[in-house]
Protein backbone atom coordinates (compact mmCIF):
# COMPACT_ATOMS: atom_id res chain seq x y z
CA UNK A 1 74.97 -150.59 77.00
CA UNK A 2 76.70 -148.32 74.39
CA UNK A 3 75.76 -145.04 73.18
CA UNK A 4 77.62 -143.84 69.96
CA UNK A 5 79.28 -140.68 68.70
CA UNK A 6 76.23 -140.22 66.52
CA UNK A 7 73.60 -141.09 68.57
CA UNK A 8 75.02 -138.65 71.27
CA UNK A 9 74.81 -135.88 68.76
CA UNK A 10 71.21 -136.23 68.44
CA UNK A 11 70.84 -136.13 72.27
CA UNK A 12 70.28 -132.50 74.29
CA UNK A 13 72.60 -132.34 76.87
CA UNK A 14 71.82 -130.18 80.15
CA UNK A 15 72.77 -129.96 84.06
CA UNK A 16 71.63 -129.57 87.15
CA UNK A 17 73.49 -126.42 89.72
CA UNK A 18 73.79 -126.99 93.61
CA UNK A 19 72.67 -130.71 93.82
CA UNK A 20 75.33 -131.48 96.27
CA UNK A 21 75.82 -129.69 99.44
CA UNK A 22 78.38 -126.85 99.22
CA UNK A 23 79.62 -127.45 95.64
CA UNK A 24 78.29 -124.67 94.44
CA UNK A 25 80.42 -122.40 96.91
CA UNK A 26 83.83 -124.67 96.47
CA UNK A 27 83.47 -123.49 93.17
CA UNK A 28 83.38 -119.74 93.75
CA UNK A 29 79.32 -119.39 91.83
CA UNK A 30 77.12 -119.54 94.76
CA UNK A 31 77.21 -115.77 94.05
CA UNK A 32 76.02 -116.19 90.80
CA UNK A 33 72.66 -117.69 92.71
CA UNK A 34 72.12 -115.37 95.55
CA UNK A 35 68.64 -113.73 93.76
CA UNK A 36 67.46 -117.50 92.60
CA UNK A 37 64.84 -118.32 95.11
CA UNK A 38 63.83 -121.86 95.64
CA UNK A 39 61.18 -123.43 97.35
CA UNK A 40 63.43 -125.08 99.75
CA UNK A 41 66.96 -124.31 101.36
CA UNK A 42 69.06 -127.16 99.96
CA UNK A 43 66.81 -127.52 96.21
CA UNK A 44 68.82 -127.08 93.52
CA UNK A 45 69.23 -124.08 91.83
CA UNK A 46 67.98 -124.70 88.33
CA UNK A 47 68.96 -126.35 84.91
CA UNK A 48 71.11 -125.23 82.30
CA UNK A 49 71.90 -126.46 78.90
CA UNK A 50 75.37 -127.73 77.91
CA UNK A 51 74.88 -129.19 74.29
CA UNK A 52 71.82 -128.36 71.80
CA UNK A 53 72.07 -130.16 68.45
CA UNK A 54 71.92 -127.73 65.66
CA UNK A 55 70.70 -124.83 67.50
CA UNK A 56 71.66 -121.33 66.96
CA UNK A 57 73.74 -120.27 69.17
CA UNK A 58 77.40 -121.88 70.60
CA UNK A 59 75.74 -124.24 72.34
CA UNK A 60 75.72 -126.27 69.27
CA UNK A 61 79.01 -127.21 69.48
CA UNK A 62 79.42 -131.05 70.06
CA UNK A 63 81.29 -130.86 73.47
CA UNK A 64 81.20 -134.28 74.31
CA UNK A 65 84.69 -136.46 74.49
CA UNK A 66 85.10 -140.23 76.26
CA UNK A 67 89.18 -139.35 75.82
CA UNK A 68 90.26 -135.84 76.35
CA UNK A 69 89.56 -132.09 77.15
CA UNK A 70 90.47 -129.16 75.13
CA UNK A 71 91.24 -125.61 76.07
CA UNK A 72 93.05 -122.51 75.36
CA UNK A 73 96.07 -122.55 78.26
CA UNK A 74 97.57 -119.78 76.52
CA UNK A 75 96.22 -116.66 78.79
CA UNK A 76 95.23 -117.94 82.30
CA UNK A 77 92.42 -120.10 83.10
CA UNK A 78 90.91 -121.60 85.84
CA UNK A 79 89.83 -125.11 84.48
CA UNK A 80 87.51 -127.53 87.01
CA UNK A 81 86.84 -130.80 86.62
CA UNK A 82 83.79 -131.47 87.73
CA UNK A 83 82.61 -135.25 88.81
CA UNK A 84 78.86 -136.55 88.32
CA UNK A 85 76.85 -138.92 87.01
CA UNK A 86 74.58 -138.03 84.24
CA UNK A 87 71.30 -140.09 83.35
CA UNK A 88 69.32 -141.00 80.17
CA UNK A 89 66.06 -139.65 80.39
CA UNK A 90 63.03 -140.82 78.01
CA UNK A 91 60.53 -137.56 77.84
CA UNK A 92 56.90 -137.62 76.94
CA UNK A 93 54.93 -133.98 76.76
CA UNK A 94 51.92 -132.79 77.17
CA UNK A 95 51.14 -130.01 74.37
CA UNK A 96 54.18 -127.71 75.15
CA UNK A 97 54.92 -129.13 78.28
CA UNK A 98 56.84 -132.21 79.87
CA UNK A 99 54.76 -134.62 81.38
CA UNK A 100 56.95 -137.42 83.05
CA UNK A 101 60.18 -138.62 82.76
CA UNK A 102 61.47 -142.25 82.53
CA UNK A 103 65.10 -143.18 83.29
CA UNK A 104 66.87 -144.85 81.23
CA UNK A 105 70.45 -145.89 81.65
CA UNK A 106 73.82 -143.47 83.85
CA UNK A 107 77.71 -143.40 82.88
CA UNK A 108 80.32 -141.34 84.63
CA UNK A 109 79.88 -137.62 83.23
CA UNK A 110 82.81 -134.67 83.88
CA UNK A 111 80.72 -131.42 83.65
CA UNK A 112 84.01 -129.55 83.17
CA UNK A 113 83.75 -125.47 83.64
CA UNK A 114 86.00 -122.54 83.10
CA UNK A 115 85.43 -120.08 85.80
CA UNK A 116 84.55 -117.06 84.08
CA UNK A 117 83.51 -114.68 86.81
CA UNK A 118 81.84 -112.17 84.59
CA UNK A 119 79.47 -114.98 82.63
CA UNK A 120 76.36 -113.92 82.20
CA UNK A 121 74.54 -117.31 81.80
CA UNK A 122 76.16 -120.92 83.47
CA UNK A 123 76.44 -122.29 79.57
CA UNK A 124 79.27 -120.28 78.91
CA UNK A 125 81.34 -122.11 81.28
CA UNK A 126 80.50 -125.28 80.00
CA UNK A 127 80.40 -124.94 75.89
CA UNK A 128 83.26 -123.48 75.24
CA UNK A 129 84.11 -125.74 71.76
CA UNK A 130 84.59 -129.39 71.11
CA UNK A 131 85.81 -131.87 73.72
CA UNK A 132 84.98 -129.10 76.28
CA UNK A 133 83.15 -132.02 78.25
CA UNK A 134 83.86 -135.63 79.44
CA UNK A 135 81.24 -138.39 79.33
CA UNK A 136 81.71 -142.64 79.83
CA UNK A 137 81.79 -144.41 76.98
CA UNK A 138 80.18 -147.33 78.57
CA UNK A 139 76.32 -146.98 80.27
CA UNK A 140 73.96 -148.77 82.92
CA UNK A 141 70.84 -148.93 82.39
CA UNK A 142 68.53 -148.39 85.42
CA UNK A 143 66.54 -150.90 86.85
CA UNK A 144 64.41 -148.57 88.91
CA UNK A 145 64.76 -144.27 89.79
CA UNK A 146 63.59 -145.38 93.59
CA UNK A 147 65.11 -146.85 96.23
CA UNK A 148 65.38 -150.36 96.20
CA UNK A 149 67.60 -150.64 92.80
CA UNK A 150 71.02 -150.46 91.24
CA UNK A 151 71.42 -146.61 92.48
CA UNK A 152 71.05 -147.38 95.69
CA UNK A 153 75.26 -148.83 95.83
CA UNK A 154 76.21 -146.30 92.98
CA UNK A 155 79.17 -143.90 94.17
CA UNK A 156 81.45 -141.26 92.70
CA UNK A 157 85.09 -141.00 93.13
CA UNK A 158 87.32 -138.57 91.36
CA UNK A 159 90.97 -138.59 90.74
CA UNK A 160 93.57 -136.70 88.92
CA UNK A 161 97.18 -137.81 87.79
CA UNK A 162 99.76 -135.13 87.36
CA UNK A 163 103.22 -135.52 87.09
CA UNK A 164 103.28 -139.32 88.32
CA UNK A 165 101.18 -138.73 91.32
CA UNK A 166 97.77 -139.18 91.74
CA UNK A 167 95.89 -137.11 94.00
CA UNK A 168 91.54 -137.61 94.77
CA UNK A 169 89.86 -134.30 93.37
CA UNK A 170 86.51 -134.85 94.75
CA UNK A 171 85.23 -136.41 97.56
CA UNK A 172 83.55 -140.33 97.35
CA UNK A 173 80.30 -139.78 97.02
CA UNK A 174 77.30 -141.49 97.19
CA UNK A 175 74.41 -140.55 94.36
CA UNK A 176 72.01 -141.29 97.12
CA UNK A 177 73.56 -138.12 99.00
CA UNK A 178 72.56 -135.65 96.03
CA UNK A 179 70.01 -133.65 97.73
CA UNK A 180 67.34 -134.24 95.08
CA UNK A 181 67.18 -137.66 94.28
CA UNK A 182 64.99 -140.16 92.86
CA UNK A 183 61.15 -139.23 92.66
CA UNK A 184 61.88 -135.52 94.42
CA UNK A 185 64.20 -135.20 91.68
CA UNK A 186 62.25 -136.52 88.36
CA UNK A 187 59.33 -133.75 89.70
CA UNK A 188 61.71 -131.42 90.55
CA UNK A 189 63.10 -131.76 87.01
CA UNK A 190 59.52 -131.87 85.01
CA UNK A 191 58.66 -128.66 87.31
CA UNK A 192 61.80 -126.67 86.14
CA UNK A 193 61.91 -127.90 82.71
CA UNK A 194 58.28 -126.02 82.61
CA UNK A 195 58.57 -123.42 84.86
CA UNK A 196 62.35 -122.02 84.34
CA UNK A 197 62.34 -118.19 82.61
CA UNK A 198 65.68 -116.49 81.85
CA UNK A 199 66.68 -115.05 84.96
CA UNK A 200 70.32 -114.54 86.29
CA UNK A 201 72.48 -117.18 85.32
CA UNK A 202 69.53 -119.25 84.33
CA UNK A 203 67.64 -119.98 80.69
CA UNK A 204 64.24 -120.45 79.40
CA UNK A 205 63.89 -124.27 78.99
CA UNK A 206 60.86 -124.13 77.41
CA UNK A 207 61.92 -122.40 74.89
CA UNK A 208 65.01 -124.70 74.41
CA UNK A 209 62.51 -127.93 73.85
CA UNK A 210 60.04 -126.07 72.03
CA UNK A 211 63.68 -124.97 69.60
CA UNK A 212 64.51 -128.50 69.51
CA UNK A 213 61.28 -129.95 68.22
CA UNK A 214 60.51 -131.66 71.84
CA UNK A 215 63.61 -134.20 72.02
CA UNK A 216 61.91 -137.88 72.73
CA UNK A 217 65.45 -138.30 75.15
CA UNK A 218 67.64 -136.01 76.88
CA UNK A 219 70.66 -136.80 79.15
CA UNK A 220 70.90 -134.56 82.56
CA UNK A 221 73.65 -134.98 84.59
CA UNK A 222 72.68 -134.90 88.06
CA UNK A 223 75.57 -132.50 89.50
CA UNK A 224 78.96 -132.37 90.90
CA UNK A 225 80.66 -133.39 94.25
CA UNK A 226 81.93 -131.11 96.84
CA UNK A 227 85.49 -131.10 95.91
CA UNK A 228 88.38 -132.16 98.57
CA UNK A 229 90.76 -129.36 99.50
CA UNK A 230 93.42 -129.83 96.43
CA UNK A 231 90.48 -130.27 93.85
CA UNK A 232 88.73 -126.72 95.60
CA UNK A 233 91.60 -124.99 93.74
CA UNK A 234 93.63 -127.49 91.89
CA UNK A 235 92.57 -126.26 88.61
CA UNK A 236 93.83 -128.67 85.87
CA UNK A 237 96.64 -127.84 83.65
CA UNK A 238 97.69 -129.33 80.31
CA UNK A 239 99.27 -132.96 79.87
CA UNK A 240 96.71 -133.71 83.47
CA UNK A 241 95.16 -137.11 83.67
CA UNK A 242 91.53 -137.22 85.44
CA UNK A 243 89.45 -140.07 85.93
CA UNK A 244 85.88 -139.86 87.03
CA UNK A 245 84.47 -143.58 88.77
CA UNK A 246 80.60 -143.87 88.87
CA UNK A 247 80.82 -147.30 90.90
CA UNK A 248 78.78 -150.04 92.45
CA UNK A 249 80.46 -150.48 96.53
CA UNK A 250 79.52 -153.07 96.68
CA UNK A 251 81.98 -154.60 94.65
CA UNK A 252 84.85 -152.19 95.25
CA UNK A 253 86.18 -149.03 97.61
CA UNK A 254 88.14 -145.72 97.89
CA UNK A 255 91.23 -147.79 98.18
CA UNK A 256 90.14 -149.75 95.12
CA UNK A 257 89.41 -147.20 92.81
CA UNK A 258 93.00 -144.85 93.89
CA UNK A 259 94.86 -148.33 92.71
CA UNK A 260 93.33 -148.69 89.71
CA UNK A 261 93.96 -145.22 88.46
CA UNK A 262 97.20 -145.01 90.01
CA UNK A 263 98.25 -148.38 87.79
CA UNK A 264 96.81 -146.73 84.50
CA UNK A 265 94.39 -149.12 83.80
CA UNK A 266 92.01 -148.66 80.57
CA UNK A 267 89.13 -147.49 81.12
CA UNK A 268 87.43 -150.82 79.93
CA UNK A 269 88.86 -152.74 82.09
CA UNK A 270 87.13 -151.26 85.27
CA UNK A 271 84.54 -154.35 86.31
CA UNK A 272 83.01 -152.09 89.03
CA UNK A 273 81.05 -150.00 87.25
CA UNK A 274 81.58 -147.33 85.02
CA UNK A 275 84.49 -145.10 84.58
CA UNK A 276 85.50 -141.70 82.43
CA UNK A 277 89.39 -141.46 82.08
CA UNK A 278 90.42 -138.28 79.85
CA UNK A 279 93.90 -136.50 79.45
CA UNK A 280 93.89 -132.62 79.25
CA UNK A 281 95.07 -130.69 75.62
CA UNK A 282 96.29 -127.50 75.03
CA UNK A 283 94.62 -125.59 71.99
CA UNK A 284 94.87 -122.81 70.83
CA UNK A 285 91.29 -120.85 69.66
C-alpha cells in the first residue's frame, strides 16, 4: 500500500509521549510530565500534534520526508532520532466528539525531536520546518488492532551509519511491548482525543479537530523505543545515515536487519517489512 506526497498533506499528523517504558526519561522530558496525572502508572502521557494541514500556526509546515532530515547545525543542537511505528487511523465522531477508531494500515515513522529544554508545548520539538520528520514510503495495512493478527510479529529496530560504521540507536522492540496497545490503546486514544485541555506540555485536541473540520483519517504514531546507551546521547550530526525497520520476525532478526543496513541496501528492497532510511542535511534557517 502507498500513500502519496499529496495525500499525506491532507492527513493530521500527531503522537503519542511515554508509550514505551523509560523513553521518556532517556530523552531528558520526563520532567516536562511530572504535573500530568494519569489514571495509571505506566499510561501514556498524552497526545500532541506534529503536522496540521493549513492551520494557523507552525504546525502547518509539511514536515514529512521518506529521504532526509533538515536542520540548522549551525549553533548547537541536540537532534534525536526517534524510532516508532505510526498507524492509519479511520475516525468517525459523534457531534464534536470522536466516537471509534478503525485502523487502517502502519509504516516505519522517525518522530525526530530537537531537545529544547525551555519548550513550552512538545510540538515545538517536532515541527520545526520541512523534512523535520521521517515516515516509510511503503505501508501495511492491518488485518486486525487485536491480538491474533499481523502486529502480533511486528518489531522495531533502529540503526544509524556514521562515518562507515553502523551502530543500533534503539533497542529491538516489539510493538506488542508498547504499554498501551491494541484495544487499551484505541480507548485510550478516543478518551484523550476528547478529554485533553492545554495543560503543561500538552494541547487541546478538541480544539485541533474541531480547527480541522473533523479529519475522516489521521495518522498517530504510537511512540518511540527506549534508546540503547549510544542512541541515549548520540545525537545525530550532519552527513548521518539512520534507518528505522518496522519488521515482521518472523521472517528476519537483529542480525538480519544490522546486515542489511550495514550493506546500504534501498529501502525497497527490504522484503521483511517496512523500512524508513533517511540521510541528515545541514540548513541553514
Amino acid at each position: 500500500m502507498n500513500i502519496s506526497i499529496d495525500q499525506l498533506k491532507e492527513l493530521p499528523v500527531f503522537g503519542i509521549a511515554g508509550n514505551f517504558a523509560e523513553h521518556l526519561s532517556q530523552a531528558g522530558e520526563d520532567a516536562d510530565f511530572v504535573n500530568v496525572i494519569t489514571e495509571e502508572k505506566n499510561a501514556p502521557k498524552g497526545i500532541f500534534p506534529i503536522y496540521l494541514p493549513q492551520h494557523s500556526t507552525f504546525l502547518s509546515a509539511f514536515p514529512l520526508s521518506h529521504t532526509h532530515i533538515e536542520a540548522d547545525f549551525s549553533t548547537p543542537v541536540n537532534l534525536h532520532m526517534e524510532p516508532e511505528m505510526c498507524v492509519l487511523f479511520n475516525v468517525n465522531y459523534m457531534g464534536e466528539l470522536v466516537e471509534s477508531l478503525e485502523s487502517v494500515a502502519f509504516t516505519a515513522f522517525n518522530d525526530c525531536s530537537i531537545r529544547k529544554p525551555n519548550a513550552k508545548k512538545i510540538s515545538e520539538k517536532k515541527n520545526w520546518g520541512l523534512s523535520c520528520t521521517g515516515i516509510g514510503q511503503q505501508w501495511i495495512e492491518i488485518d486486525q488492532f487485536h491480538a491474533g493478527g499481523v502486529l502480533d510479529h511486528i518489531h522495531i529496530a533502529s540503526y544509524l551509519r556514521r562515518n562507515g560504521e553502523v551502530i543500533q540507536y534503539g533497542v529491538d522492540s516489539p510493538v506488542t511491548g508498547y504499554q498501551y496497545f491494541y484495544t487499551k490503546l484505541l480507548n485510550w486514544i478516543i478518551k484523550t482525543f476528547n478529554s485533553q485541555n492545554d495543560f503543561g506540555p500538552l494541547e487541546h485536541l478538541q480544539h485541533y479537530l474541531t480547527q480541522l473540520k473533523q479529519p475522516k483519517q489521521i495518522i498517530i504514531s504510537l511512540g518511540a523505543t527506549r534508546y540503547t546507551e549510544f542512541g541515549e546521547t548520540g545525537f545525530l550530526k550532519p552527513d548521518d545515515e539512520i534507518g528505522v525497520f518496522v519488521y515482521d520476525a518472523r521472517k528476519a532478526n537483529e542480525a538480519d536487519i544490522n546486515i542489511f543496513f550495514t550493506n546500504a541496501k534501498p529501502a525497497d528492497n527490504f522484503s521483511a517489512g517496512l523500512t524508513l532510511i533517511q540521510s541528515i542535511r545541514q540548513v541553514k534557517y
